[in-house]
C-alpha atoms as a PDB file:
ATOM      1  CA  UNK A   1      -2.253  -2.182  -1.643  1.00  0.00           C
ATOM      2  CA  UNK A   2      -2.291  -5.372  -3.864  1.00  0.00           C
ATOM      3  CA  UNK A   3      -5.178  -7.210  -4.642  1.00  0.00           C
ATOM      4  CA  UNK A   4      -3.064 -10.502  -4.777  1.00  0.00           C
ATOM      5  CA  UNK A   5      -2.585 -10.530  -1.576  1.00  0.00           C
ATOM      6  CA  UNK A   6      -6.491 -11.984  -1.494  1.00  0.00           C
ATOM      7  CA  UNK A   7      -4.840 -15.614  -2.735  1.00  0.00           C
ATOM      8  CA  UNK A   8      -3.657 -15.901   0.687  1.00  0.00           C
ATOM      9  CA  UNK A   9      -7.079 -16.926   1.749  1.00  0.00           C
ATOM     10  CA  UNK A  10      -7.849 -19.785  -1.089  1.00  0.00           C
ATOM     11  CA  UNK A  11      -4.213 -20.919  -0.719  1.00  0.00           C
ATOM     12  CA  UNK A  12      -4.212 -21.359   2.803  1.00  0.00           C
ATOM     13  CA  UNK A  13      -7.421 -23.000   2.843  1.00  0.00           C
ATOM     14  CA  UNK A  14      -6.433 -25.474   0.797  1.00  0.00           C
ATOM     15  CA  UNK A  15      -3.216 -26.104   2.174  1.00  0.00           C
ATOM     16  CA  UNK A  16      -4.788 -26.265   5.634  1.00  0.00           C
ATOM     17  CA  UNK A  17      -6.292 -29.402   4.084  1.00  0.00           C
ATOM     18  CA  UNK A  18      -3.487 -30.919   2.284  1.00  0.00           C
ATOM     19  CA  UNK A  19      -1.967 -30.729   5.955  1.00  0.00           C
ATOM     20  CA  UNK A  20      -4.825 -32.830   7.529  1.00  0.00           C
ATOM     21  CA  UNK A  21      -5.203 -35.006   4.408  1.00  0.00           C
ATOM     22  CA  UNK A  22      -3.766 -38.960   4.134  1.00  0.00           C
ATOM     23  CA  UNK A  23       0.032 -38.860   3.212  1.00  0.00           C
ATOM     24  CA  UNK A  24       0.709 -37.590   0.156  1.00  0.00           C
ATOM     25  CA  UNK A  25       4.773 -36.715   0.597  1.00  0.00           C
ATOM     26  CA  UNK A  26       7.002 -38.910   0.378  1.00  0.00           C
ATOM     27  CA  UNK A  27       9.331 -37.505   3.619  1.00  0.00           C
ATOM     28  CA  UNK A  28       7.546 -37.531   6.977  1.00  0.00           C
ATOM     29  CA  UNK A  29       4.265 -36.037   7.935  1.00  0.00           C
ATOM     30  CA  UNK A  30       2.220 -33.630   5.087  1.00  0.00           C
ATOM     31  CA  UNK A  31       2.510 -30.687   8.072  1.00  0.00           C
ATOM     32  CA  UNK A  32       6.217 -30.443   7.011  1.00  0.00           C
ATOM     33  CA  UNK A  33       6.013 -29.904   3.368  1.00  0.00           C
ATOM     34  CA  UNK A  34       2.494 -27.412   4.255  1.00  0.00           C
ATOM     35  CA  UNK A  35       4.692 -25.192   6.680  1.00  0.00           C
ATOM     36  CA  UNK A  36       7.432 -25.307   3.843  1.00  0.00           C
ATOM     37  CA  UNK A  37       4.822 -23.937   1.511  1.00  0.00           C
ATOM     38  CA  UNK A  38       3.258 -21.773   3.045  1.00  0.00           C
ATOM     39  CA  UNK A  39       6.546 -19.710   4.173  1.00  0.00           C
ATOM     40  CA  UNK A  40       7.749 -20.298   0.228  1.00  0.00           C
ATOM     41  CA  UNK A  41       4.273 -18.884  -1.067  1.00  0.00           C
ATOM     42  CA  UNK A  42       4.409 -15.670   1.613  1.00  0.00           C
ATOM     43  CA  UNK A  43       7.627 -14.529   0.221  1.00  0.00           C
ATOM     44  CA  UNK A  44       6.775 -15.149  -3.493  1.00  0.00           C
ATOM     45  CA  UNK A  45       3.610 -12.998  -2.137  1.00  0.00           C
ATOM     46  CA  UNK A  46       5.272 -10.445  -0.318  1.00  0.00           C
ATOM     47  CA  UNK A  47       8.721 -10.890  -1.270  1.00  0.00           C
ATOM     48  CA  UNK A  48       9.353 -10.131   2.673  1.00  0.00           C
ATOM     49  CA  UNK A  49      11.672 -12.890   4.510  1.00  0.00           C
ATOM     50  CA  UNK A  50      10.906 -11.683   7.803  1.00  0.00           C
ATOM     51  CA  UNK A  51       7.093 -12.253   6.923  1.00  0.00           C
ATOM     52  CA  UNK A  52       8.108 -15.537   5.226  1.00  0.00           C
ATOM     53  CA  UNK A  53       9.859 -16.765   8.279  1.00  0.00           C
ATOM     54  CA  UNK A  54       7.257 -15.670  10.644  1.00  0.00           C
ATOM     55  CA  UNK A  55       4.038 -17.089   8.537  1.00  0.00           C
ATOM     56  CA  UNK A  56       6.366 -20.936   8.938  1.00  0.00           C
ATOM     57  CA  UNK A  57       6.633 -20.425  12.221  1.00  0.00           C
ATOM     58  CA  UNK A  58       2.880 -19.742  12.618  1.00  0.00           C
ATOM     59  CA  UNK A  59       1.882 -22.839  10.902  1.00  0.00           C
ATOM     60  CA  UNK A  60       4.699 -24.863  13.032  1.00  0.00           C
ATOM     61  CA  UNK A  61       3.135 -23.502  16.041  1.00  0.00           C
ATOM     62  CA  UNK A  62      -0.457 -24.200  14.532  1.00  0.00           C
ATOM     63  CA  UNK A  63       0.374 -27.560  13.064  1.00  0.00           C
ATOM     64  CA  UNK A  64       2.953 -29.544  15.511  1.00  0.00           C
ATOM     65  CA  UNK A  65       1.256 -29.747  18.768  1.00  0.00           C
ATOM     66  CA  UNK A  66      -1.780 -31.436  17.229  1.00  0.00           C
ATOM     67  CA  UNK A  67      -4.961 -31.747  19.077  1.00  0.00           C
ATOM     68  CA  UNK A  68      -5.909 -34.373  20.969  1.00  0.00           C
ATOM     69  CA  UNK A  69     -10.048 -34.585  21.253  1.00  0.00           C
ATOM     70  CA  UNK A  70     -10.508 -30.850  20.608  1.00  0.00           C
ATOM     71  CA  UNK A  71     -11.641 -30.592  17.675  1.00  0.00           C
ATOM     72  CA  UNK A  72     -14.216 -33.750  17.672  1.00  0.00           C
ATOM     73  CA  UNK A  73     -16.675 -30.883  18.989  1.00  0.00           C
ATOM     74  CA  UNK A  74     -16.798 -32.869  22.557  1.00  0.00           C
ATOM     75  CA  UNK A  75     -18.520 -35.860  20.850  1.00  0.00           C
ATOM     76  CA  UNK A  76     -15.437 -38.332  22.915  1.00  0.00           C
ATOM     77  CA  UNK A  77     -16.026 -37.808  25.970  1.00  0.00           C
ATOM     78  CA  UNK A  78     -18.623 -39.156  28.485  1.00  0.00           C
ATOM     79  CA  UNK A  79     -19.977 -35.970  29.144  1.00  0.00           C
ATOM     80  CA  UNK A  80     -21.604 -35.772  25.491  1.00  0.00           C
ATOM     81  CA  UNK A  81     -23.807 -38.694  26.300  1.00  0.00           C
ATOM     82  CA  UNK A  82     -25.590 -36.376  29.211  1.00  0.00           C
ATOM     83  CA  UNK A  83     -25.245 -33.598  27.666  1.00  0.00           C
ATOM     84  CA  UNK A  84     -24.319 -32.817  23.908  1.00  0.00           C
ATOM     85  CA  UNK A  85     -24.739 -29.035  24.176  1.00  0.00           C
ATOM     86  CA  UNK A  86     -22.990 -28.582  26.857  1.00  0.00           C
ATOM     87  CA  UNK A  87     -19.701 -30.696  25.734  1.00  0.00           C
ATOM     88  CA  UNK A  88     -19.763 -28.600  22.251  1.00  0.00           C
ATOM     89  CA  UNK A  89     -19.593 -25.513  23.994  1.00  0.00           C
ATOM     90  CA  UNK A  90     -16.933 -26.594  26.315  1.00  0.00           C
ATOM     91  CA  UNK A  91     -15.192 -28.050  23.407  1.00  0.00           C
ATOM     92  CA  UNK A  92     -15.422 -24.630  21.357  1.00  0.00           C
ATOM     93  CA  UNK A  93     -14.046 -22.957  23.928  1.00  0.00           C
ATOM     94  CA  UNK A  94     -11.690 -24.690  24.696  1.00  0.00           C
ATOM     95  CA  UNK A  95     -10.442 -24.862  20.651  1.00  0.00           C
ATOM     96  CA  UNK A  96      -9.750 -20.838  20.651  1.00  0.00           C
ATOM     97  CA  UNK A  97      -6.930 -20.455  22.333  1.00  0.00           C
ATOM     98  CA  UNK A  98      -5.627 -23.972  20.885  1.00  0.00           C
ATOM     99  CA  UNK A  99      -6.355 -22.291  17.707  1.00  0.00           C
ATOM    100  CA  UNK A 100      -4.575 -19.152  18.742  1.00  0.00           C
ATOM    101  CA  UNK A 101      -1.148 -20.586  18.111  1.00  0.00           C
ATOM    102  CA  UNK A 102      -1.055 -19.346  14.678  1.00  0.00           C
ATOM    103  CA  UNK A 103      -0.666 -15.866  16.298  1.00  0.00           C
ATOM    104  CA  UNK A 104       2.474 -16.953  17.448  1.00  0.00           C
ATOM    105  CA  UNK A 105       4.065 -16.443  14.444  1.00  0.00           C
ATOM    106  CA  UNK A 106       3.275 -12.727  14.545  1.00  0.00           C
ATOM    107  CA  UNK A 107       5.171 -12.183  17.636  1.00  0.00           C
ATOM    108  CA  UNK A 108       8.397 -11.487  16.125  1.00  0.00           C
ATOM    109  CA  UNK A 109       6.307  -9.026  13.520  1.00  0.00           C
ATOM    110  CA  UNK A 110       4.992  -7.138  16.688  1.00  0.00           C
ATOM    111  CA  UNK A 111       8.417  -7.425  18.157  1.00  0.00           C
ATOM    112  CA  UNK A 112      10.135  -5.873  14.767  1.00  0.00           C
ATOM    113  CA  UNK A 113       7.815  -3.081  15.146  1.00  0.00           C
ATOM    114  CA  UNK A 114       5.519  -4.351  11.961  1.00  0.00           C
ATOM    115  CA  UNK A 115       2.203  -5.190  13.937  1.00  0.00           C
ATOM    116  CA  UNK A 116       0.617  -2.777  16.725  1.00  0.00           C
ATOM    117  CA  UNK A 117      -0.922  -4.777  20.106  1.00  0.00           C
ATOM    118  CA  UNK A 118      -4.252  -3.651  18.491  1.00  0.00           C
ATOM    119  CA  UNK A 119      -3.494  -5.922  15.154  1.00  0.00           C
ATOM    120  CA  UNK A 120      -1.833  -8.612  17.431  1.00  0.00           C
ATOM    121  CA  UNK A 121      -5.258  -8.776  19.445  1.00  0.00           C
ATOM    122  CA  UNK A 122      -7.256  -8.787  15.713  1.00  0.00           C
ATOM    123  CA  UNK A 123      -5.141 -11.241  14.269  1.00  0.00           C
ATOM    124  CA  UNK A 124      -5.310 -13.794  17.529  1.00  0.00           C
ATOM    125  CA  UNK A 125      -8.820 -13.208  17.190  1.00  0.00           C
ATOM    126  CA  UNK A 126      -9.470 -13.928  13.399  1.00  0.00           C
ATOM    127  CA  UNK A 127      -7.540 -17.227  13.871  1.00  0.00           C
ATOM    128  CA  UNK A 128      -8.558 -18.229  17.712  1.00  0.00           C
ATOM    129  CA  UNK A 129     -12.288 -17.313  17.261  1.00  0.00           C
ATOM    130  CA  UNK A 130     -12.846 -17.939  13.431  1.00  0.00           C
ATOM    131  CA  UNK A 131     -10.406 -21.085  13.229  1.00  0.00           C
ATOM    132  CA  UNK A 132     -12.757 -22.834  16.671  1.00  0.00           C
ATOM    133  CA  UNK A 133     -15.636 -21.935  14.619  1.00  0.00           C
ATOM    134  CA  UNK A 134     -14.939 -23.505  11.918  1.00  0.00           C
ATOM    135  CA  UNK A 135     -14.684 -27.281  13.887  1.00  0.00           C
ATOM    136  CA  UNK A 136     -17.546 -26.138  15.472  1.00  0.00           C
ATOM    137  CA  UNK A 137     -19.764 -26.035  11.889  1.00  0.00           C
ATOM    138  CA  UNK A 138     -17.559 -28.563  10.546  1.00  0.00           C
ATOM    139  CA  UNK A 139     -18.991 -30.999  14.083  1.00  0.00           C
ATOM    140  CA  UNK A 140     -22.632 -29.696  13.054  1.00  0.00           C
ATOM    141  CA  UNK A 141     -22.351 -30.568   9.892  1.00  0.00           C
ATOM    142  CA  UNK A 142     -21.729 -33.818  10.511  1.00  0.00           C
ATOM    143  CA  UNK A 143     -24.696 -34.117  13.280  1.00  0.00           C
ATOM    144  CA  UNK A 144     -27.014 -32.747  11.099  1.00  0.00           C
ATOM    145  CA  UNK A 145     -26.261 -33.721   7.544  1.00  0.00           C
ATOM    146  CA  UNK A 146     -23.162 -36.384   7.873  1.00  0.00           C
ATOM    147  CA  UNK A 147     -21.412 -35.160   6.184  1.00  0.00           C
ATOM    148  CA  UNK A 148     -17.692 -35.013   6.408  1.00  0.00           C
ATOM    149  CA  UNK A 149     -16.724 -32.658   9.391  1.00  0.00           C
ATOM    150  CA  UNK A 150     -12.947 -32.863   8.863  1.00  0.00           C
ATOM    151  CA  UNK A 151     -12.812 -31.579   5.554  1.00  0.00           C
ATOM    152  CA  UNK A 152     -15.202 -29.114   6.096  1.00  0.00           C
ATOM    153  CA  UNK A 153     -13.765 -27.791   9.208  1.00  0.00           C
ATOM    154  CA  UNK A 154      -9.777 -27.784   7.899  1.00  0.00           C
ATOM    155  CA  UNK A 155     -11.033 -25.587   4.544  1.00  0.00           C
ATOM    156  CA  UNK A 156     -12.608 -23.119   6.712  1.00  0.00           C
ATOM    157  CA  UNK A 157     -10.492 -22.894   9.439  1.00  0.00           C
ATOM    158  CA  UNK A 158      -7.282 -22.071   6.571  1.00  0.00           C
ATOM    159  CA  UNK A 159      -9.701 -19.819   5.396  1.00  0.00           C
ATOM    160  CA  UNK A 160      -9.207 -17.866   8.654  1.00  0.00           C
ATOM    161  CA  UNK A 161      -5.777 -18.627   8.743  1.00  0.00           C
ATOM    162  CA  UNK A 162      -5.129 -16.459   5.328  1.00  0.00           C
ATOM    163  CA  UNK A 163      -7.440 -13.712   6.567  1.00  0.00           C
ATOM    164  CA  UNK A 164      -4.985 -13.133   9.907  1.00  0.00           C
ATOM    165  CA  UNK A 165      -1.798 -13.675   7.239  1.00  0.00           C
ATOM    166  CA  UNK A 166      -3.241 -11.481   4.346  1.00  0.00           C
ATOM    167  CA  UNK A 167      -3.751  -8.259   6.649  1.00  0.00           C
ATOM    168  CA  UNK A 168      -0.337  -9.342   8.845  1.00  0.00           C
ATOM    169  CA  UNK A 169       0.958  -8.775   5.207  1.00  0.00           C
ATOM    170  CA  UNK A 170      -1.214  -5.520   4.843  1.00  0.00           C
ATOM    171  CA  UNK A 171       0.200  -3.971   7.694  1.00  0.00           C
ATOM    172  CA  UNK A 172       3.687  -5.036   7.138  1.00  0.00           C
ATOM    173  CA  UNK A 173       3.560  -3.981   3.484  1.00  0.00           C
ATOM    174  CA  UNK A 174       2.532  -0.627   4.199  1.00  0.00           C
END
């Protein structure tokens, strides 16, 4: 197997970020060019269309519905005030299957005969688990040290993101 297949995890970090950052193309929202990229960069990976095709359609899945007060760990909502534990948890668990639509993109992998059920259930829970985890230290972060939880929470969660697409590109690869 090739070792380049690691830059998936940098690269998706960062453009996990660039998708959550203030404008910075000139056409529409920074999601669009992102999910452009990130299919261009699988197939200059993988040179695989199918995997190309399905990693945009993860990130349109993961990107377009947005959302809402998840990932502000629980802090908007009246129920923080009384109890701020309790509203992060409910917020985290709520955020894993939100952050599960990456897997979505797999589906046509599994459905091509690429990805067993036992990688499909890995890779939605890299992405679901890992990606609600990271808002969830990102949200801590903030509480505890102010600093800036968006930032920290979109690097780590893409982080997660090219963990589920590197070994999605392992097991269709091999």
């Amino acid at each position: 197997m090739t070792i380049y297949l690691l830059l998936f995890i940098p690269l998706f970090a960062v453009l996990n970020r660039l998708a959550g950052r203030d404008p910075w193309v000139p056409f529409g929202r920074n999601i669009y060019a992102v999910i452009l990229l990130a299919g261009l960069a699988t197939y200059l990976l993988t040179g695989h269309a199918l995997l190309a095709a399905c990693i945009a359609l993860a990130w349109t899945a993961y990107r377009i519905p947005g959302w809402g007060g998840l990932h502000d760990g629980g802090r908007n909502s009246a129920y923080y005030d009384r109890n701020p534990e309790g509203a992060k948890l409910k917020s985290l668990a709520q955020m894993i299957p939100r952050q599960s639509y990456y897997a979505a993109g797999f589906l046509p992998l599994a459905y091509a005969g690429h990805l067993t059920f036992a990688q499909m259930i890995l890779l939605v829970t890299i992405v679901g688990v890992g990606g609600a985890q990271s808002y969830w230290i990102g949200v801590t972060a903030y509480e505890q040290k102010g600093w800036q939880p968006t930032i920290i929470a979109e690097v780590l969660a893409g982080v997660f993101l090219g963990m589920a697409t590197m070994l999605a590109a392992v097991a269709v690869l091999s």
